[in-house]
PDB file of N, CA and C in Angstrom:
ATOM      1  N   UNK A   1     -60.447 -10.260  68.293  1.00  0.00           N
ATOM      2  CA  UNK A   1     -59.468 -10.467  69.348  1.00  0.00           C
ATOM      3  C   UNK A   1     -58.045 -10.545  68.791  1.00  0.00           C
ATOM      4  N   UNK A   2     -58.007 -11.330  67.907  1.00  0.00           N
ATOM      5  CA  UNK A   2     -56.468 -11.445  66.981  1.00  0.00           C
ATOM      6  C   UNK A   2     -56.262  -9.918  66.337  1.00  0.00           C
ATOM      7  N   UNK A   3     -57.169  -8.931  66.189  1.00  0.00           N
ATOM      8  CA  UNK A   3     -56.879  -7.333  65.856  1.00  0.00           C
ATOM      9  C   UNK A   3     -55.279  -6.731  66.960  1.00  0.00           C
ATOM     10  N   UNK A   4     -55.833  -7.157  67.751  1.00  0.00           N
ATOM     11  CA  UNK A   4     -55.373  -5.769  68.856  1.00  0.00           C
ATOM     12  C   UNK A   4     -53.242  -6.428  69.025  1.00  0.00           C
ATOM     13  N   UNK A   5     -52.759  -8.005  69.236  1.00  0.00           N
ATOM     14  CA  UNK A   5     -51.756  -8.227  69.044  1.00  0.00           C
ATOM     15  C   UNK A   5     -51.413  -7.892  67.615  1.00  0.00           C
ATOM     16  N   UNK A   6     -52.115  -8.167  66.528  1.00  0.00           N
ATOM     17  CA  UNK A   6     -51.554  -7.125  65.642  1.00  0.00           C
ATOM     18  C   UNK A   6     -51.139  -6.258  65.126  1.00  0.00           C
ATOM     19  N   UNK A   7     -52.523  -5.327  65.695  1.00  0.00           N
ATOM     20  CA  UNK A   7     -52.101  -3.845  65.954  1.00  0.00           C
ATOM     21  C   UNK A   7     -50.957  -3.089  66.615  1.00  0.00           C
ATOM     22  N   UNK A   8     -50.911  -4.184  68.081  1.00  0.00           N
ATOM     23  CA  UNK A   8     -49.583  -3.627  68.888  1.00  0.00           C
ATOM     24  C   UNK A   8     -48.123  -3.927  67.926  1.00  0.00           C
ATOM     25  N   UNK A   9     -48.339  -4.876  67.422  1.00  0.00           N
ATOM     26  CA  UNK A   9     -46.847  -5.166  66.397  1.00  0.00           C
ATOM     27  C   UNK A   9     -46.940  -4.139  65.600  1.00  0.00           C
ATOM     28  N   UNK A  10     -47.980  -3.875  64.889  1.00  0.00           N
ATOM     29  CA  UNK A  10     -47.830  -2.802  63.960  1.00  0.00           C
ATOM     30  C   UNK A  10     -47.203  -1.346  64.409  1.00  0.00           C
ATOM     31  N   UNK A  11     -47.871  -1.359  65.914  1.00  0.00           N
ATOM     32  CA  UNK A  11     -47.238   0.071  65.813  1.00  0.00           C
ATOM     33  C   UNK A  11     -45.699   0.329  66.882  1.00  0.00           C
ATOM     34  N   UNK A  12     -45.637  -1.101  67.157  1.00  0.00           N
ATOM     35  CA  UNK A  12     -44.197  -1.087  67.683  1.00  0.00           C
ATOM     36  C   UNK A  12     -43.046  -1.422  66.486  1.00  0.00           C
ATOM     37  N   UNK A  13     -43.536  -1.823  65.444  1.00  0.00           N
ATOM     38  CA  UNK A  13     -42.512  -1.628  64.519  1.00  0.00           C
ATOM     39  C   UNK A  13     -42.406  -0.638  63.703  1.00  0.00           C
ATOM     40  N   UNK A  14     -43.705  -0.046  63.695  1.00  0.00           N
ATOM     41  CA  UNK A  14     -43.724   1.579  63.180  1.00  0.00           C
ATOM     42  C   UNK A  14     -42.647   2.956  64.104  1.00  0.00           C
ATOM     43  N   UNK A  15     -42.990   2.087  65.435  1.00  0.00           N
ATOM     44  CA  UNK A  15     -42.291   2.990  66.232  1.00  0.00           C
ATOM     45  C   UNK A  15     -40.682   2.773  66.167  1.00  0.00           C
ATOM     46  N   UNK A  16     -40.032   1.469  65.874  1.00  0.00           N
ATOM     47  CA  UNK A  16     -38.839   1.422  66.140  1.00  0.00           C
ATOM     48  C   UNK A  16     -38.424   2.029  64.199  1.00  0.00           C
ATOM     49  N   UNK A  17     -39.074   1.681  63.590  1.00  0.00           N
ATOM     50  CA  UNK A  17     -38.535   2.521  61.978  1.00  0.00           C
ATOM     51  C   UNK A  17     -38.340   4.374  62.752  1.00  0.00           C
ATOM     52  N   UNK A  18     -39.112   4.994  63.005  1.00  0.00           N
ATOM     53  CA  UNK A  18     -39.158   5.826  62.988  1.00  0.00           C
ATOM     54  C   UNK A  18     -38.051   6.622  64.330  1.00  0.00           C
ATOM     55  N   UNK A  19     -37.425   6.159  65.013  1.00  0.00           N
ATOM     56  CA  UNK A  19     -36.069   6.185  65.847  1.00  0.00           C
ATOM     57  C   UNK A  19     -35.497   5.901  64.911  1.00  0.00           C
ATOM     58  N   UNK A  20     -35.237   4.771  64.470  1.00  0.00           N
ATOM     59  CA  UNK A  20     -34.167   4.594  63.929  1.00  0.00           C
ATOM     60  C   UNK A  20     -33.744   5.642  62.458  1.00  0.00           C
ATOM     61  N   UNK A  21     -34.619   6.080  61.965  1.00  0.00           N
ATOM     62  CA  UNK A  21     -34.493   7.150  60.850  1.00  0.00           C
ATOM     63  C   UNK A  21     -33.725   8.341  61.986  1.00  0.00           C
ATOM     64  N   UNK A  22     -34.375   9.207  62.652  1.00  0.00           N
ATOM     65  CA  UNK A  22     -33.924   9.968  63.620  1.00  0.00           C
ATOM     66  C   UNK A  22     -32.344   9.611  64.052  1.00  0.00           C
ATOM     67  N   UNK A  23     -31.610   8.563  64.200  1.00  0.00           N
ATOM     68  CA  UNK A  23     -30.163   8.685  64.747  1.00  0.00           C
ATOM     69  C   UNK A  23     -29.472   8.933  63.539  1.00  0.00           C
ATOM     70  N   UNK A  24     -28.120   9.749  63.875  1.00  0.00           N
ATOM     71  CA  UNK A  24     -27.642   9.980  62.970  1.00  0.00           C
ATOM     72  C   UNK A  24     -26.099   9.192  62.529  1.00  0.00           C
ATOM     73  N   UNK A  25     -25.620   9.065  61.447  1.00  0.00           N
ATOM     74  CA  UNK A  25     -24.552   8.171  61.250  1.00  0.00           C
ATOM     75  C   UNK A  25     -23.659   8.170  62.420  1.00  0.00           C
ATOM     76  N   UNK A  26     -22.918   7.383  62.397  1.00  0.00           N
ATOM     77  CA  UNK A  26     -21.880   7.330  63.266  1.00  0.00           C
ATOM     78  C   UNK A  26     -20.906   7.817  63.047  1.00  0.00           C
ATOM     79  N   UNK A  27     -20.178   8.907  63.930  1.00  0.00           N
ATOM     80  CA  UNK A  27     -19.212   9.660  64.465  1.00  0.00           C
ATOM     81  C   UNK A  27     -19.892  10.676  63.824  1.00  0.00           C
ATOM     82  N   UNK A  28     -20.861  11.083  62.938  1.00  0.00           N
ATOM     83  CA  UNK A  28     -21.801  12.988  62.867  1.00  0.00           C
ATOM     84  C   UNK A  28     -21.772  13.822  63.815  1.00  0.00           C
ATOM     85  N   UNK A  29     -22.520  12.790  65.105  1.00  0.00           N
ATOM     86  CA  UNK A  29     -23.049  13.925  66.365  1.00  0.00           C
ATOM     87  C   UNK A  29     -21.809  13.809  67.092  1.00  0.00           C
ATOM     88  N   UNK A  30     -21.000  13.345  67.144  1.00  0.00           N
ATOM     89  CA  UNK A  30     -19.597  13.586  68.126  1.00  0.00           C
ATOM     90  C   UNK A  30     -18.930  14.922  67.443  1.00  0.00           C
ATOM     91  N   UNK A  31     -18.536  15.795  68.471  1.00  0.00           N
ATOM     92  CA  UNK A  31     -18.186  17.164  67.507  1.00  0.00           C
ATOM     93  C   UNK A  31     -16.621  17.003  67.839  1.00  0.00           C
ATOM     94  N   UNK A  32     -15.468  17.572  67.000  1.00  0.00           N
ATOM     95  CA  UNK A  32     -14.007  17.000  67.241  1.00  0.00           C
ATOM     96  C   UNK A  32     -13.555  18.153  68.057  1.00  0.00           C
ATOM     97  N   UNK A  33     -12.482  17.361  68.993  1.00  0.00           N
ATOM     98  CA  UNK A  33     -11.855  17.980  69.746  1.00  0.00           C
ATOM     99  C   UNK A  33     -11.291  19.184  69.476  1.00  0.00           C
ATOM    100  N   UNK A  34     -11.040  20.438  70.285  1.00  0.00           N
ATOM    101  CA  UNK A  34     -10.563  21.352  70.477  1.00  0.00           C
ATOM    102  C   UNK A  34      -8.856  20.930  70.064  1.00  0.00           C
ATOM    103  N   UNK A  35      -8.078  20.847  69.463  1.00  0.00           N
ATOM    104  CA  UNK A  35      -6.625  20.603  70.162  1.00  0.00           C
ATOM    105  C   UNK A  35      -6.161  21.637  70.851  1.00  0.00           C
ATOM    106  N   UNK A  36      -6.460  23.186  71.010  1.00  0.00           N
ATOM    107  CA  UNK A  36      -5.834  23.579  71.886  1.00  0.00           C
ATOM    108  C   UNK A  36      -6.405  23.167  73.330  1.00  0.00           C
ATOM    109  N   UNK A  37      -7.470  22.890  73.428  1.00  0.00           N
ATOM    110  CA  UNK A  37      -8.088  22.633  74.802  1.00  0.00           C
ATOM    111  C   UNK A  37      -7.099  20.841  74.878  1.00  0.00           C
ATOM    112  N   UNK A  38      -7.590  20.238  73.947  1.00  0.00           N
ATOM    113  CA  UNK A  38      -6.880  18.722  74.504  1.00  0.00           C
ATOM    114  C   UNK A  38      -5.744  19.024  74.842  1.00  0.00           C
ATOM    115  N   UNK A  39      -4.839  20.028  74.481  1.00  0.00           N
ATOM    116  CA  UNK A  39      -3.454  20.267  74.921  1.00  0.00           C
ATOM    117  C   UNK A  39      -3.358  20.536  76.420  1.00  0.00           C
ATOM    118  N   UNK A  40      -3.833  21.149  76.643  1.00  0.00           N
ATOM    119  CA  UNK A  40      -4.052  21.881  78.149  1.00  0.00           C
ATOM    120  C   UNK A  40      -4.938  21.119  79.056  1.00  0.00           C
ATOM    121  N   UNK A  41      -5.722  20.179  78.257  1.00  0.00           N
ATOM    122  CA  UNK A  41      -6.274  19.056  79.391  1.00  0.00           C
ATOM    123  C   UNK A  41      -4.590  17.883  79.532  1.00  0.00           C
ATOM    124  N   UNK A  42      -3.686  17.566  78.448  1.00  0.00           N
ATOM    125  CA  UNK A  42      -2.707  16.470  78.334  1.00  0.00           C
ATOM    126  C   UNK A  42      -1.656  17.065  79.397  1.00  0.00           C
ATOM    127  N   UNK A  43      -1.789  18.605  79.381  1.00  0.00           N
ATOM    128  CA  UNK A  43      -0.215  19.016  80.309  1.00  0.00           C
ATOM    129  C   UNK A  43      -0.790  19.260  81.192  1.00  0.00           C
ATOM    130  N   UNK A  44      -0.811  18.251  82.338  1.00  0.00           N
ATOM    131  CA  UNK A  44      -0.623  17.974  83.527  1.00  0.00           C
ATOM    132  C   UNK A  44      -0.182  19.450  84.452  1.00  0.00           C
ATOM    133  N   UNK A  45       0.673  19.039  83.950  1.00  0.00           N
ATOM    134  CA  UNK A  45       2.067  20.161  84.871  1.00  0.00           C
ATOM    135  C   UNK A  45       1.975  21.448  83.942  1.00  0.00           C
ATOM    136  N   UNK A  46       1.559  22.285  83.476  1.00  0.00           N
ATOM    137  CA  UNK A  46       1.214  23.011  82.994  1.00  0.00           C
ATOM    138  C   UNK A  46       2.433  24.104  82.258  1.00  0.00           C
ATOM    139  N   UNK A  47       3.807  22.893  82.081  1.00  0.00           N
ATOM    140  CA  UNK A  47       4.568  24.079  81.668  1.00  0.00           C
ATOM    141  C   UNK A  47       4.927  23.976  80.377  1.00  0.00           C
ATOM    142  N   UNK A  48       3.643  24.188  79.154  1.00  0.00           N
ATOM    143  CA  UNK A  48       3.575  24.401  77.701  1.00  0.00           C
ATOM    144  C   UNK A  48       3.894  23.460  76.918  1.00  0.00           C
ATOM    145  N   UNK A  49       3.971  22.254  77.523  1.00  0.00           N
ATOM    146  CA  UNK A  49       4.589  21.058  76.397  1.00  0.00           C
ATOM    147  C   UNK A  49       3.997  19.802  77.321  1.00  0.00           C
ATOM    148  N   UNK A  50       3.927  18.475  76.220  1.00  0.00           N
ATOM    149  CA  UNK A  50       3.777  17.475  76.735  1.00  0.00           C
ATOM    150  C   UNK A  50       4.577  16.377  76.373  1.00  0.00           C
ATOM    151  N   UNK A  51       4.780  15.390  77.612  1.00  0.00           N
ATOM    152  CA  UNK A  51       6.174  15.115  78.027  1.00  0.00           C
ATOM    153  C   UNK A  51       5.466  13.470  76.867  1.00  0.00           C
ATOM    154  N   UNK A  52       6.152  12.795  77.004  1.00  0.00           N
ATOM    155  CA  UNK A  52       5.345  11.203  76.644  1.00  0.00           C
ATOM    156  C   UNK A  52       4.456  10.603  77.364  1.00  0.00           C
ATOM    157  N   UNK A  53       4.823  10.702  78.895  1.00  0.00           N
ATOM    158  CA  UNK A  53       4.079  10.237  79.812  1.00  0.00           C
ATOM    159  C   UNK A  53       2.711  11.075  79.569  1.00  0.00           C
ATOM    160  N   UNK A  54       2.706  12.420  79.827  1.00  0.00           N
ATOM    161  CA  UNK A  54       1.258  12.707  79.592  1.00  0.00           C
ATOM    162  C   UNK A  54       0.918  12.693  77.935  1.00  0.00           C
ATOM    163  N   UNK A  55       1.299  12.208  77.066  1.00  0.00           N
ATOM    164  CA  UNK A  55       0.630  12.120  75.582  1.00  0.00           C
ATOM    165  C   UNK A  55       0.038  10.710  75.656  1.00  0.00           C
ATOM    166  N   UNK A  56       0.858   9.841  76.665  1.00  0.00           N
ATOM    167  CA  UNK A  56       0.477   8.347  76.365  1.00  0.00           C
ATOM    168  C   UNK A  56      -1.057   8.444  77.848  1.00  0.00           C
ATOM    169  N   UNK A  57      -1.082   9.057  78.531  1.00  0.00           N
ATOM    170  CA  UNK A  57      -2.041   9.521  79.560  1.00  0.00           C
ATOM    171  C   UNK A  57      -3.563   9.833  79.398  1.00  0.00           C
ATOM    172  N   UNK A  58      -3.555  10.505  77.542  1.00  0.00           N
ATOM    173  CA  UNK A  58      -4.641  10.909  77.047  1.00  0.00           C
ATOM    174  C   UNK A  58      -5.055   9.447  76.343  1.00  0.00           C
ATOM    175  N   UNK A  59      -6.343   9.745  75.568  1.00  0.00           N
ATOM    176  CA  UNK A  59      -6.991   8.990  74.683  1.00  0.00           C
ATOM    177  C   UNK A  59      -6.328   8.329  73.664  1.00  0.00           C
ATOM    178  N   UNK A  60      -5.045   8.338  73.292  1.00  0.00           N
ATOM    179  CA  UNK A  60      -4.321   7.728  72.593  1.00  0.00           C
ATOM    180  C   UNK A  60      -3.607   6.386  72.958  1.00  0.00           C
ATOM    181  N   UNK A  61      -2.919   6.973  74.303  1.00  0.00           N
ATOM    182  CA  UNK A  61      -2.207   5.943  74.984  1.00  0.00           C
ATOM    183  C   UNK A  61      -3.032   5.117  75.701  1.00  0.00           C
ATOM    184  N   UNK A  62      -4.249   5.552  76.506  1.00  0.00           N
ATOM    185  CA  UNK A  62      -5.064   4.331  76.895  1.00  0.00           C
ATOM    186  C   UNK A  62      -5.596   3.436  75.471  1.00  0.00           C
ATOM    187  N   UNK A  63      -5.841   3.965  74.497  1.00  0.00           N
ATOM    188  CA  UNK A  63      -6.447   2.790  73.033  1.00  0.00           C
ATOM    189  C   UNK A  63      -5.471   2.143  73.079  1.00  0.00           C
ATOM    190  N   UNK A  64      -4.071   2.407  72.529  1.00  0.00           N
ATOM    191  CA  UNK A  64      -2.656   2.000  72.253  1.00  0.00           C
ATOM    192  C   UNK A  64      -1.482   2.491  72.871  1.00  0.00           C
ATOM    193  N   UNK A  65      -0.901   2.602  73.757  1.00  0.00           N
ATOM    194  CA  UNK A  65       0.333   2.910  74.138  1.00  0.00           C
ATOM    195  C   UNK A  65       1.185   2.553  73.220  1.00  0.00           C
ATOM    196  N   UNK A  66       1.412   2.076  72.799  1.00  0.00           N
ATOM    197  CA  UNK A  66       2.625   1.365  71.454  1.00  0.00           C
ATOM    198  C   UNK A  66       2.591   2.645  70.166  1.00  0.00           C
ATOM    199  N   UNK A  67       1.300   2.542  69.754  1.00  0.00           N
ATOM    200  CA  UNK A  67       0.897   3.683  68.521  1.00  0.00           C
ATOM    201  C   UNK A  67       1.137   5.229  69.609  1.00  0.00           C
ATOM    202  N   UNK A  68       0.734   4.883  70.521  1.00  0.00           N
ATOM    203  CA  UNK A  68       0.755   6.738  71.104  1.00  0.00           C
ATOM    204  C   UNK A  68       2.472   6.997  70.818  1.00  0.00           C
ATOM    205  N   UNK A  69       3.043   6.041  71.287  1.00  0.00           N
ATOM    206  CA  UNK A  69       4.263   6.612  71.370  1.00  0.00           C
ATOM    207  C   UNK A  69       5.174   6.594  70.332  1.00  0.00           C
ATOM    208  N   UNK A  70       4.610   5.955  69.135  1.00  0.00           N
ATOM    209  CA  UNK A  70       4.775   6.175  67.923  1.00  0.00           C
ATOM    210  C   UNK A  70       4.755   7.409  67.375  1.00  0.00           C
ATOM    211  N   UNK A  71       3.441   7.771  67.515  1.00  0.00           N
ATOM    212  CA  UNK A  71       2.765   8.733  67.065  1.00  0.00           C
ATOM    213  C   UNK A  71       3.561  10.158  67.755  1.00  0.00           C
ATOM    214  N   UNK A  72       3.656  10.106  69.136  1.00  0.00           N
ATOM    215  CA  UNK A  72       4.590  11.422  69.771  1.00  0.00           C
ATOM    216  C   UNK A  72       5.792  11.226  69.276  1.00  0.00           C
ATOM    217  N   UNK A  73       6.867  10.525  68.634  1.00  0.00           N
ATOM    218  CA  UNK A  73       7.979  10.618  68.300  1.00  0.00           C
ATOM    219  C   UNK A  73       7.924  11.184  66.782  1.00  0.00           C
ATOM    220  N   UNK A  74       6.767  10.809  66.121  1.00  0.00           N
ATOM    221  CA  UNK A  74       6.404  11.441  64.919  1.00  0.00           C
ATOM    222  C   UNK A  74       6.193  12.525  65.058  1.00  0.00           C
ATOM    223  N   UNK A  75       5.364  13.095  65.532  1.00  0.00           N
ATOM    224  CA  UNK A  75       5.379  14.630  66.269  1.00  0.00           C
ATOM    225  C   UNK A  75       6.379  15.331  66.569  1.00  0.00           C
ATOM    226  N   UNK A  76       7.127  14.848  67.542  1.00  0.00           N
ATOM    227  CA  UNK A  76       8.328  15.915  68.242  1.00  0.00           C
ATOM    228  C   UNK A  76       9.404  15.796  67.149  1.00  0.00           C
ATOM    229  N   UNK A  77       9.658  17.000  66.586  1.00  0.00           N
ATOM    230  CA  UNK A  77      10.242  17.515  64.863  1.00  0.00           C
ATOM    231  C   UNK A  77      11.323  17.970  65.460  1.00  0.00           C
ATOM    232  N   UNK A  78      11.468  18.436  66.761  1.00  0.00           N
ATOM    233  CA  UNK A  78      12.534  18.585  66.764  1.00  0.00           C
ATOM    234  C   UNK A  78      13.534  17.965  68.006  1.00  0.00           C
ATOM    235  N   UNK A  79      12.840  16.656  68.169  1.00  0.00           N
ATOM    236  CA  UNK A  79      13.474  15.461  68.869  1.00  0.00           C
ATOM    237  C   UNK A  79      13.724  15.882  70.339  1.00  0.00           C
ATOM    238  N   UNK A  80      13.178  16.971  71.422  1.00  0.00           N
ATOM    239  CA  UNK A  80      13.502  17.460  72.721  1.00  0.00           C
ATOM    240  C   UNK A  80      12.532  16.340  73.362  1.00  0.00           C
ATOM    241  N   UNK A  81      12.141  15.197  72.958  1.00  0.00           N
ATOM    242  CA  UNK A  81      11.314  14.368  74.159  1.00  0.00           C
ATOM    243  C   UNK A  81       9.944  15.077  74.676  1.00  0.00           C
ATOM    244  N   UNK A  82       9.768  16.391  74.040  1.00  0.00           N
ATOM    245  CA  UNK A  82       8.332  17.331  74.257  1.00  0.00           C
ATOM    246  C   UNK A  82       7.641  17.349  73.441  1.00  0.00           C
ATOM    247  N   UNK A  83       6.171  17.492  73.392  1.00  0.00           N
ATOM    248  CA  UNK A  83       5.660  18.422  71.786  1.00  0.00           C
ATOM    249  C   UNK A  83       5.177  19.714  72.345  1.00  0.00           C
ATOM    250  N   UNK A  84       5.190  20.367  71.544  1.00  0.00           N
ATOM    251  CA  UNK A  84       4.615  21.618  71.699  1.00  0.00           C
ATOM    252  C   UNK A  84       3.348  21.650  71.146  1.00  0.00           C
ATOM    253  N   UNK A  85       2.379  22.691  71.391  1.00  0.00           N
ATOM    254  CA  UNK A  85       1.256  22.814  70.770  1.00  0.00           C
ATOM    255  C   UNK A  85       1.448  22.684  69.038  1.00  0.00           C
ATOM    256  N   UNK A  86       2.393  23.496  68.806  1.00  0.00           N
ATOM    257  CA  UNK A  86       2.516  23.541  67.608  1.00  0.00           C
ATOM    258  C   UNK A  86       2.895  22.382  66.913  1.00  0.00           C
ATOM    259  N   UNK A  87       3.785  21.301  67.192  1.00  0.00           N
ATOM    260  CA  UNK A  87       3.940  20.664  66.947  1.00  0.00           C
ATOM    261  C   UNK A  87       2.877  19.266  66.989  1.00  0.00           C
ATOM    262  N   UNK A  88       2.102  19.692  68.094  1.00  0.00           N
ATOM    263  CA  UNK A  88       1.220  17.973  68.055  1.00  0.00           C
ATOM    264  C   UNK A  88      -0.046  18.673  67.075  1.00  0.00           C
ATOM    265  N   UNK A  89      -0.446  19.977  66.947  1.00  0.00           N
ATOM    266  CA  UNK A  89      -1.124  20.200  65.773  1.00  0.00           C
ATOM    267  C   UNK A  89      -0.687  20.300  64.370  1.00  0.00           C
ATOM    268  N   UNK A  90       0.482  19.966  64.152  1.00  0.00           N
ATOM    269  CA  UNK A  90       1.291  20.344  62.892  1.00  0.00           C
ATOM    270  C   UNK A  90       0.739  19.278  61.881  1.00  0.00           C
ATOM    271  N   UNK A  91       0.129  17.872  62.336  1.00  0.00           N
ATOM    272  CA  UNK A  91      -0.230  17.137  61.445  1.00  0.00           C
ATOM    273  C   UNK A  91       1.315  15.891  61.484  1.00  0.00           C
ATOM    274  N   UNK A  92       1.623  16.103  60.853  1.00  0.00           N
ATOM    275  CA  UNK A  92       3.040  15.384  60.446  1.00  0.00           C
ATOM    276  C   UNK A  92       2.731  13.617  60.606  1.00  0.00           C
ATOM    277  N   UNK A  93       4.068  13.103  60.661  1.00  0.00           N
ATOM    278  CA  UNK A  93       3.054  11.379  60.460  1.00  0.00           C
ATOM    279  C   UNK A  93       2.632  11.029  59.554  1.00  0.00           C
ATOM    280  N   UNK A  94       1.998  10.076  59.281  1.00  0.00           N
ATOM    281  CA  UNK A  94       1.945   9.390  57.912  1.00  0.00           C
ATOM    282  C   UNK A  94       1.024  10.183  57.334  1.00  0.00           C
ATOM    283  N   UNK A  95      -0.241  11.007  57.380  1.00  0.00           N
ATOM    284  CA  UNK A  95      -0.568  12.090  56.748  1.00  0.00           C
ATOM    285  C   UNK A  95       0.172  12.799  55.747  1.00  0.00           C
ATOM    286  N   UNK A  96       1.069  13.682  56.888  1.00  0.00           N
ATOM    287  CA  UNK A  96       1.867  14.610  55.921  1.00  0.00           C
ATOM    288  C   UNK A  96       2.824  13.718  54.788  1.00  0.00           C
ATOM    289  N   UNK A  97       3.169  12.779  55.379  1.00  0.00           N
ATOM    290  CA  UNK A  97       4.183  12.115  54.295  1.00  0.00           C
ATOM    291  C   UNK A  97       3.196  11.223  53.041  1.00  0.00           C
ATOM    292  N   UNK A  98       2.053  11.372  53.531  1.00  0.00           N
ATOM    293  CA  UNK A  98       0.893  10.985  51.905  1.00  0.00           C
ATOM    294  C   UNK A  98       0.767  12.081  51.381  1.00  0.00           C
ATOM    295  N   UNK A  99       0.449  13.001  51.934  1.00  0.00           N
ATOM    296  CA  UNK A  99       0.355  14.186  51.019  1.00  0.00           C
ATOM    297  C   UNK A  99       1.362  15.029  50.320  1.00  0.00           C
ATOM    298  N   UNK A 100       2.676  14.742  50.462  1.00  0.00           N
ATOM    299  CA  UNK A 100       3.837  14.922  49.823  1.00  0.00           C
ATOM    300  C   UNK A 100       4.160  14.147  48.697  1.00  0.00           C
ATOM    301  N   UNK A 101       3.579  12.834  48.754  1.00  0.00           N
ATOM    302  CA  UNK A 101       3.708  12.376  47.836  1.00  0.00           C
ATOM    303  C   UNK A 101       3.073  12.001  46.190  1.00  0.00           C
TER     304      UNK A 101
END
């Protein structure tokens, strides 16, 4: 009689080892964003640039508004209050300024 609650432990902890081997590290299975697509999901208004309001609108500004708008002034290189595609993919920000150094 004491077999069979044993047994069930045995193979419910057999079963949870064997899920848990199966998941994979964390952030692996998340695949990274498109930036040209995140661009064109951020501009709203669709006329080739994004303003602050929509940079702080995306996934940045809801985590941090403070850092988003950090981060877009680091970006816009050439100070018009916009980024351009090119520019919010350019990298720049404390990145580029580690790797310069």
């Amino acid at each position: 009689m004491k077999l069979f609650p044993l047994t069930l432990a045995l193979f419910a902890l057999a079963s949870t080892a064997a899920f848990a081997a199966d998941e994979k590290p964390k952030g692996e299975g998340k695949p990274k964003a498109n930036p040209e697509e995140m661009f064109k999901k951020l501009d709203t208004n669709n006329d080739g640039s994004l303003s602050l309001d929509e940079y702080k609108a995306g996934p940045a500004g809801k985590k941090d508004p403070a850092k988003a708008e950090e981060s877009f002034k680091k970006h816009d290189k050439n100070g018009d209050g916009k980024l351009s595609l090119e520019e919010m993919t350019a990298g720049g920000g404390k990145k580029k300024e580690k790797a310069a150094n």
